[in-house]
N, C-alpha and C. Protein backbone atom coordinates (compact mmCIF):
# COMPACT_ATOMS: atom_id res chain seq x y z
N UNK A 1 0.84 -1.18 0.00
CA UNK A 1 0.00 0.00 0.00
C UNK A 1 0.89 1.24 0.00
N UNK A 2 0.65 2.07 -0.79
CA UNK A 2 1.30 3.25 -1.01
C UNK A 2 0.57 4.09 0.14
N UNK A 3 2.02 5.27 0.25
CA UNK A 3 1.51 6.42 1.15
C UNK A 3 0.70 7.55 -0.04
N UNK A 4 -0.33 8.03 0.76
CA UNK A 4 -1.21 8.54 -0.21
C UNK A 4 -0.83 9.55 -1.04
N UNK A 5 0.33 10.50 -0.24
CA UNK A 5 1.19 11.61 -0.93
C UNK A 5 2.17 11.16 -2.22
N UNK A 6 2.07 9.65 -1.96
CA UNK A 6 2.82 9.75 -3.31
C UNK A 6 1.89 8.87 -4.67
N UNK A 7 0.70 8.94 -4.47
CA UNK A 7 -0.71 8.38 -5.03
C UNK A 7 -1.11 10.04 -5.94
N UNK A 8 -0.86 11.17 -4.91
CA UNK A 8 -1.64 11.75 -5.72
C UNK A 8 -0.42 12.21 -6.51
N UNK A 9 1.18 12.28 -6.48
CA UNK A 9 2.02 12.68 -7.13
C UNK A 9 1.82 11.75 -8.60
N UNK A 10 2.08 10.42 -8.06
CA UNK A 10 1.64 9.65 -9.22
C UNK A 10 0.52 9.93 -10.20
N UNK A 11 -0.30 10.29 -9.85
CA UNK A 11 -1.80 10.66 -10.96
C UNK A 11 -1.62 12.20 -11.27
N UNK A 12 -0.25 12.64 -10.98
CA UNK A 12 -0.22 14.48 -10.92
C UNK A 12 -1.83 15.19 -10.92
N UNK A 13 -1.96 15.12 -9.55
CA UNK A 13 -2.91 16.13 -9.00
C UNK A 13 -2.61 16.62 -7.76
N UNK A 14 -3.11 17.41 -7.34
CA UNK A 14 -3.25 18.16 -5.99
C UNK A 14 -3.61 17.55 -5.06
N UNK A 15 -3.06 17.02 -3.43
CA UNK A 15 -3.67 16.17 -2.57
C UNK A 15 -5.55 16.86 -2.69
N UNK A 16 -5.60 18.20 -2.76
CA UNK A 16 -7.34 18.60 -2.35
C UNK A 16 -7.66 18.97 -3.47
N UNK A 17 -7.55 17.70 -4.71
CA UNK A 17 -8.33 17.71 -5.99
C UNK A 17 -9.29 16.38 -5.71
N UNK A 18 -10.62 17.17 -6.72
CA UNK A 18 -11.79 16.49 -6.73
C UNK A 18 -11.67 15.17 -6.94
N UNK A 19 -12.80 14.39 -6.87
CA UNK A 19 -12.85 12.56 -7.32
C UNK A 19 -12.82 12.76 -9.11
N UNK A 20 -13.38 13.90 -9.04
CA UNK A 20 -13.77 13.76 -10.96
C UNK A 20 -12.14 14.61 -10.76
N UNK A 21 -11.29 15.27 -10.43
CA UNK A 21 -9.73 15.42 -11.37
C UNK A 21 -9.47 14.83 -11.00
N UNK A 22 -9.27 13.73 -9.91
CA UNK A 22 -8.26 12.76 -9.98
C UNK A 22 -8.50 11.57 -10.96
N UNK A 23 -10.11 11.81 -11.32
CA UNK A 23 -10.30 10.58 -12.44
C UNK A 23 -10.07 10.84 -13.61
N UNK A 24 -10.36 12.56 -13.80
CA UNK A 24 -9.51 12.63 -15.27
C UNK A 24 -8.27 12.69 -15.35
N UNK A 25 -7.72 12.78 -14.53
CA UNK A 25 -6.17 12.64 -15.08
C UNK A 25 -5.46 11.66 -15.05
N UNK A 26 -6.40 10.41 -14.21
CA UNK A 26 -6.40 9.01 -14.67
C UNK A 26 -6.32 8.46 -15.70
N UNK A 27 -7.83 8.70 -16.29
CA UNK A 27 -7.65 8.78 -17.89
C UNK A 27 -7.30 9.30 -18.83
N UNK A 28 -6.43 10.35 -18.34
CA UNK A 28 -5.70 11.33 -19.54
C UNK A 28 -4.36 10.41 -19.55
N UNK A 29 -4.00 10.05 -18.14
CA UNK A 29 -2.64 9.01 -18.57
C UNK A 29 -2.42 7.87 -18.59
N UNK A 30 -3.45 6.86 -18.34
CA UNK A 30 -3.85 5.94 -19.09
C UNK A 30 -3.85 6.00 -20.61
N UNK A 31 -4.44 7.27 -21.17
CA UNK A 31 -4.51 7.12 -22.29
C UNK A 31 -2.66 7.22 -23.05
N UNK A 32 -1.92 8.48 -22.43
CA UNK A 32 -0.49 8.32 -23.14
C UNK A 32 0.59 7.09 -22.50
N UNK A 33 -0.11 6.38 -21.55
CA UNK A 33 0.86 5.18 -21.28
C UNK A 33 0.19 4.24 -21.83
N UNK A 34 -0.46 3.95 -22.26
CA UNK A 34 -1.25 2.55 -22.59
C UNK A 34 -0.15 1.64 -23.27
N UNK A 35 0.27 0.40 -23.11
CA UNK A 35 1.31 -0.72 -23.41
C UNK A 35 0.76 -0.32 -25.10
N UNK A 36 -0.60 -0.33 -25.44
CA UNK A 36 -0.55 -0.55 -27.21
C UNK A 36 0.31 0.60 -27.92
N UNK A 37 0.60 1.59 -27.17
CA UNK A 37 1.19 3.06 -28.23
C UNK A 37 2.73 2.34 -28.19
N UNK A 38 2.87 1.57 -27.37
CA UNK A 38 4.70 0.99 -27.55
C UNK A 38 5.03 -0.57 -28.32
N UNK A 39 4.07 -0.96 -28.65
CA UNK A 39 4.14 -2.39 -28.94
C UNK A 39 5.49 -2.98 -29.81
N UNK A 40 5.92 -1.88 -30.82
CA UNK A 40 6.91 -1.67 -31.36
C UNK A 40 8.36 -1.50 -30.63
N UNK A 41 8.57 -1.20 -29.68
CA UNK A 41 8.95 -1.07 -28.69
C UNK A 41 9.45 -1.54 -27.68
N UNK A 42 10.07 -2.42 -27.25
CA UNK A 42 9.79 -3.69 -26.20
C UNK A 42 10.36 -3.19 -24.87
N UNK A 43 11.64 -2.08 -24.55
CA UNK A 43 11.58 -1.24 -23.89
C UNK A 43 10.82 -0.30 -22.92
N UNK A 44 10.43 0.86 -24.21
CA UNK A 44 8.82 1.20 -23.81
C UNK A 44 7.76 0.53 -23.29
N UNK A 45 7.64 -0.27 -23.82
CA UNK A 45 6.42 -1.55 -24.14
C UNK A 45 6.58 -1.74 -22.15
N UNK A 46 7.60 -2.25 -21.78
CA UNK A 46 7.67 -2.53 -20.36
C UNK A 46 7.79 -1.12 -19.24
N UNK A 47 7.97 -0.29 -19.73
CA UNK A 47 7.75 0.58 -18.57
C UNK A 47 6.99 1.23 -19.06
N UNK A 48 5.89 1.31 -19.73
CA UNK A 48 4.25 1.58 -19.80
C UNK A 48 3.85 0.42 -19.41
N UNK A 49 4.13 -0.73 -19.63
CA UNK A 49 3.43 -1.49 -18.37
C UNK A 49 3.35 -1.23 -16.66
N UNK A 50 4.49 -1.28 -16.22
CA UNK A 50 4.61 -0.59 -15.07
C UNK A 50 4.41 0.15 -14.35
N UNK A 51 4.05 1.43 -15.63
CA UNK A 51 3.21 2.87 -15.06
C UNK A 51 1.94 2.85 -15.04
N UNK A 52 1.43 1.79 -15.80
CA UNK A 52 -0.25 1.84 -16.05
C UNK A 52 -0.49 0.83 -14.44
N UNK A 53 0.75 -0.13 -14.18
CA UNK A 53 0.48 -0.90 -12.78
C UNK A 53 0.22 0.34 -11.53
N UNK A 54 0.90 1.25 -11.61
CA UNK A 54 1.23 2.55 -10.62
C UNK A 54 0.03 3.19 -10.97
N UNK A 55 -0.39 3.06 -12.01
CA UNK A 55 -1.95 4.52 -12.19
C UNK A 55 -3.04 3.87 -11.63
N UNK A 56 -2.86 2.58 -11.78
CA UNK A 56 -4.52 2.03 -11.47
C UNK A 56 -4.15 1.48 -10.12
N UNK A 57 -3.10 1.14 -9.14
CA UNK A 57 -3.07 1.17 -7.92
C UNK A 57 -2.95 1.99 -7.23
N UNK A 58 -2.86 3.61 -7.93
CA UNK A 58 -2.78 4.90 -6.94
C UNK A 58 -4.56 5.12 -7.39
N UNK A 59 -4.34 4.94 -8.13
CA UNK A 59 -5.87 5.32 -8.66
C UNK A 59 -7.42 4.79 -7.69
N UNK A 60 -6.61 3.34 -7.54
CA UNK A 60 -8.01 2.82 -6.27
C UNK A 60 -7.86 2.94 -5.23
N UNK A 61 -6.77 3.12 -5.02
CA UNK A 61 -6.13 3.52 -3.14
C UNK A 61 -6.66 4.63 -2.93
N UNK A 62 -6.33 6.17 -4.07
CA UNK A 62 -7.19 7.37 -3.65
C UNK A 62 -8.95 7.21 -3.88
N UNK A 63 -9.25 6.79 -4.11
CA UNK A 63 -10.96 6.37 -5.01
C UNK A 63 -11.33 5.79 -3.29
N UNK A 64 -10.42 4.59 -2.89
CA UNK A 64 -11.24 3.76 -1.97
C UNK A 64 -11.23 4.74 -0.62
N UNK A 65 -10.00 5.39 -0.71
CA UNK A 65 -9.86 6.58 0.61
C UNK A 65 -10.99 7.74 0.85
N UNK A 66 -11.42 8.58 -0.77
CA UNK A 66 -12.24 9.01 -0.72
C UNK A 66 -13.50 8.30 -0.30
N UNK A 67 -13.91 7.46 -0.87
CA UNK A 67 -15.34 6.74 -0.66
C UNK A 67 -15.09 6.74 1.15
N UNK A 68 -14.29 5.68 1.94
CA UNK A 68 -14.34 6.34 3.20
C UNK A 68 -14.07 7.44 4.03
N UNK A 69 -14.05 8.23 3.51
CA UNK A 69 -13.96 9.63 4.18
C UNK A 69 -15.42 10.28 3.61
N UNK A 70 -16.12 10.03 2.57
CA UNK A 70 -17.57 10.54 2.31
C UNK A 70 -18.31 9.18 2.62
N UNK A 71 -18.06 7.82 3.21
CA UNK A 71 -18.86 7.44 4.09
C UNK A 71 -19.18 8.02 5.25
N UNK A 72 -18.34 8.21 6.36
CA UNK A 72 -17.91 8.62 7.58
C UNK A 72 -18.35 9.68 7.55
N UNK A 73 -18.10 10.53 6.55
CA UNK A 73 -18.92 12.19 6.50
C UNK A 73 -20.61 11.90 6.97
N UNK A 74 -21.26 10.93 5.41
CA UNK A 74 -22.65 10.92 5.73
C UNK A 74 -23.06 10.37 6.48
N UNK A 75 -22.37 9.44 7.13
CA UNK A 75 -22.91 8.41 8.45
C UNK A 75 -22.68 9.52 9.54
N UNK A 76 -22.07 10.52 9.65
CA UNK A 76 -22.38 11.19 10.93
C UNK A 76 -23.22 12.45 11.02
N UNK A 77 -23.16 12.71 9.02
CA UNK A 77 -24.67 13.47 9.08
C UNK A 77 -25.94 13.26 9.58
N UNK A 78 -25.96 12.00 9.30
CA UNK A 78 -27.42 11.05 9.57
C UNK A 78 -27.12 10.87 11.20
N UNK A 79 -26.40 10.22 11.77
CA UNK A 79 -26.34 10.39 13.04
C UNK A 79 -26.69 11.80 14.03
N UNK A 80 -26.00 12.89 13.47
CA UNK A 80 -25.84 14.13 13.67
C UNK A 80 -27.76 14.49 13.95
N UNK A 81 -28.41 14.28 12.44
CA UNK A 81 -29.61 14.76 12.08
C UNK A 81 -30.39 13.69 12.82
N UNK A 82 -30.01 12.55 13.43
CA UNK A 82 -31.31 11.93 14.17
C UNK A 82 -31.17 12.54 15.85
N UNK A 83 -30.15 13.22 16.74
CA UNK A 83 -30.21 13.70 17.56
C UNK A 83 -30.67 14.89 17.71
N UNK A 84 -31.99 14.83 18.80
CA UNK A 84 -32.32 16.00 19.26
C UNK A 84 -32.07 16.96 20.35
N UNK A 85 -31.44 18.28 20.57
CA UNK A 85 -31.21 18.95 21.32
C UNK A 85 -32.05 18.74 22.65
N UNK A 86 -31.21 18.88 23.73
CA UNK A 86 -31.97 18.54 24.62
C UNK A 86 -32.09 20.27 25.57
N UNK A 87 -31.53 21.31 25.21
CA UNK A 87 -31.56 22.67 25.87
C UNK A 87 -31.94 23.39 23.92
N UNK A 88 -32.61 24.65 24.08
CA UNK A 88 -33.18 25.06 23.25
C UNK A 88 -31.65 25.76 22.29
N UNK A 89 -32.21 25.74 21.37
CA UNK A 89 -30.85 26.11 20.21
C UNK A 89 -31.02 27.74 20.72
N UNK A 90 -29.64 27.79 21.07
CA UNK A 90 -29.38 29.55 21.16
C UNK A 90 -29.76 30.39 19.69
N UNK A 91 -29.37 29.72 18.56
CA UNK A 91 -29.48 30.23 17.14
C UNK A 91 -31.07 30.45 16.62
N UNK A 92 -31.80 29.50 17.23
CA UNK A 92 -32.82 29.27 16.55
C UNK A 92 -33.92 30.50 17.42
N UNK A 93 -34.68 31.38 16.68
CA UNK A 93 -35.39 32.25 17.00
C UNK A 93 -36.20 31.29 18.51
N UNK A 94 -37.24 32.37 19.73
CA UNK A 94 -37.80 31.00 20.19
C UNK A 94 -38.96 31.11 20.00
N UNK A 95 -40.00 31.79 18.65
CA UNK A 95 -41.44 31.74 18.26
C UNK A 95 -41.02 30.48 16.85
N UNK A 96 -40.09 29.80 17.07
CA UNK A 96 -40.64 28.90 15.50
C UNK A 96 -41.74 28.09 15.87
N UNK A 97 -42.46 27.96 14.57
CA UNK A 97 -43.29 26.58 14.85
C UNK A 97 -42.71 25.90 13.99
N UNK A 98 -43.38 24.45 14.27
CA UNK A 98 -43.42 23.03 13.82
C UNK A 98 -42.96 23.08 12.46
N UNK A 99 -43.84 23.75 11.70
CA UNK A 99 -43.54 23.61 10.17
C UNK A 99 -41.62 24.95 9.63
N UNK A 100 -41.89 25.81 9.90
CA UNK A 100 -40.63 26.50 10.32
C UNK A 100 -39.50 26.04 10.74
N UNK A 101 -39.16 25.20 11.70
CA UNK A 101 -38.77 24.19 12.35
C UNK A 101 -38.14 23.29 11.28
N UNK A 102 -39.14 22.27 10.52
CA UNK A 102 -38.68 21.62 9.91
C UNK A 102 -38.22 22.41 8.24
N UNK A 103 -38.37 22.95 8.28
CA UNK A 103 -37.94 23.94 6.61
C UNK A 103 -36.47 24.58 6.65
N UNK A 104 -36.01 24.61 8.21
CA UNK A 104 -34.84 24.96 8.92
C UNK A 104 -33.87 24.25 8.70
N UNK A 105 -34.41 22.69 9.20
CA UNK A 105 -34.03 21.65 9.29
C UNK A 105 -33.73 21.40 7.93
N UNK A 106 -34.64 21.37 7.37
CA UNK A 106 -33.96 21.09 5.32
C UNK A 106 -33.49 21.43 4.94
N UNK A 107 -33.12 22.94 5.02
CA UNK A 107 -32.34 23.73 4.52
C UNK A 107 -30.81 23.58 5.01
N UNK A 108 -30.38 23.16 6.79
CA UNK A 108 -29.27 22.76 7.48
C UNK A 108 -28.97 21.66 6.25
N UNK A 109 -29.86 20.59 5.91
CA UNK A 109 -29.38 19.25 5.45
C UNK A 109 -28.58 18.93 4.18
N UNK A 110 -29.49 20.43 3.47
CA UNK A 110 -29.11 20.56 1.97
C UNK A 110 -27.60 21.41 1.85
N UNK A 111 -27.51 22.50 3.18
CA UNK A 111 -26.49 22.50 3.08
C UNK A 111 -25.22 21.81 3.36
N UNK A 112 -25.49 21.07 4.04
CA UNK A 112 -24.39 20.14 4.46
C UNK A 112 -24.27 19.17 3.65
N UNK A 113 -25.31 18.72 2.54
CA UNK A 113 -25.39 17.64 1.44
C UNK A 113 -24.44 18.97 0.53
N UNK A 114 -24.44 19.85 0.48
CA UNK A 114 -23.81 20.80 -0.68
C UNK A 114 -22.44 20.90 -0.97
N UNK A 115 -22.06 21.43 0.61
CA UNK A 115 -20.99 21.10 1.01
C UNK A 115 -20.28 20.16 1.41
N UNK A 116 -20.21 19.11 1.35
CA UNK A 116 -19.50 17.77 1.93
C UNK A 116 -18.51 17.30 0.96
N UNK A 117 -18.33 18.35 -0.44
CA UNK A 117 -16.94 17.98 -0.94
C UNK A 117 -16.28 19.00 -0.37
N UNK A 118 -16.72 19.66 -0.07
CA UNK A 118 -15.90 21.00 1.05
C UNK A 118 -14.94 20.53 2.18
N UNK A 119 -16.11 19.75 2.78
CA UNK A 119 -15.90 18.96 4.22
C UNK A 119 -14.39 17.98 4.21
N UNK A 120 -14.58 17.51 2.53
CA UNK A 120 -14.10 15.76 2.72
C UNK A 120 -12.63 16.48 1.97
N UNK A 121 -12.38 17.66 1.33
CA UNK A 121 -11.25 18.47 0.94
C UNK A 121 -10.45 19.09 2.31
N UNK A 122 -11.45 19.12 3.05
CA UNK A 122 -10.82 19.95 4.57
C UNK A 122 -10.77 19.13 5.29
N UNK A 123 -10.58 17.76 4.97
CA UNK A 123 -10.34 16.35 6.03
C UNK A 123 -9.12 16.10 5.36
N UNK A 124 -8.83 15.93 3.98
CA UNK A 124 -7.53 15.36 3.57
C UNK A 124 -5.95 16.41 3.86
């Protein structure tokens, strides 16, 4: 298992680049290493093998890291959002009603669904 700093050097991106740039630049160099552009080659031919071994094992190591770090995000959203305050929210006006209340509540959810590549960029 590679250390992750040298996963994202390998795929040349930025440790706090997106799932979609680290996947295109997956496939941008997949595409100029691919073993078929060297076949002629037998040299080449073997260290485009080697690099395409390095792209697609940095490639799922960062992929599988992300996916758990935006598990763990939404599992503690949902955790987060099934606990109820047990002293009154200082933030929250104290005439809401019921329906107010919950429109509050949707709006908290959507933002935190909005932001959570925010979140999972300010975790790595």
């Amino acid at each position: 298992m590679r250390h992750l700093h040298h996963c994202y050097e390998i795929l040349e991106v930025a440790p706090n680049a997106s799932l979609e740039e680290i996947h295109q630049n997956y496939k941008d160099l997949v595409m100029v290493w691919h073993p078929d552009r060297f076949v002629h080659n037998p040299r080449l031919y073997h260290k485009a093998q080697e690099k395409i071994k390095q792209l697609n094992e940095a490639y799922e190591q960062l992929k599988s890291q992300r996916n758990l770090v935006m598990a763990s995000v939404h599992q503690s959203d949902r955790a987060w959002a099934r606990t109820k305050p047990s002293a009154p929210n200082p933030y929250e006006p104290s005439g809401f009603s019921q329906a107010r209340r919950e429109d509050y509540n949707r709006a908290l959810d959507d933002y935190i669904r909005h932001h959570s590549r925010d979140m999972q960029n300010w975790l790595d």
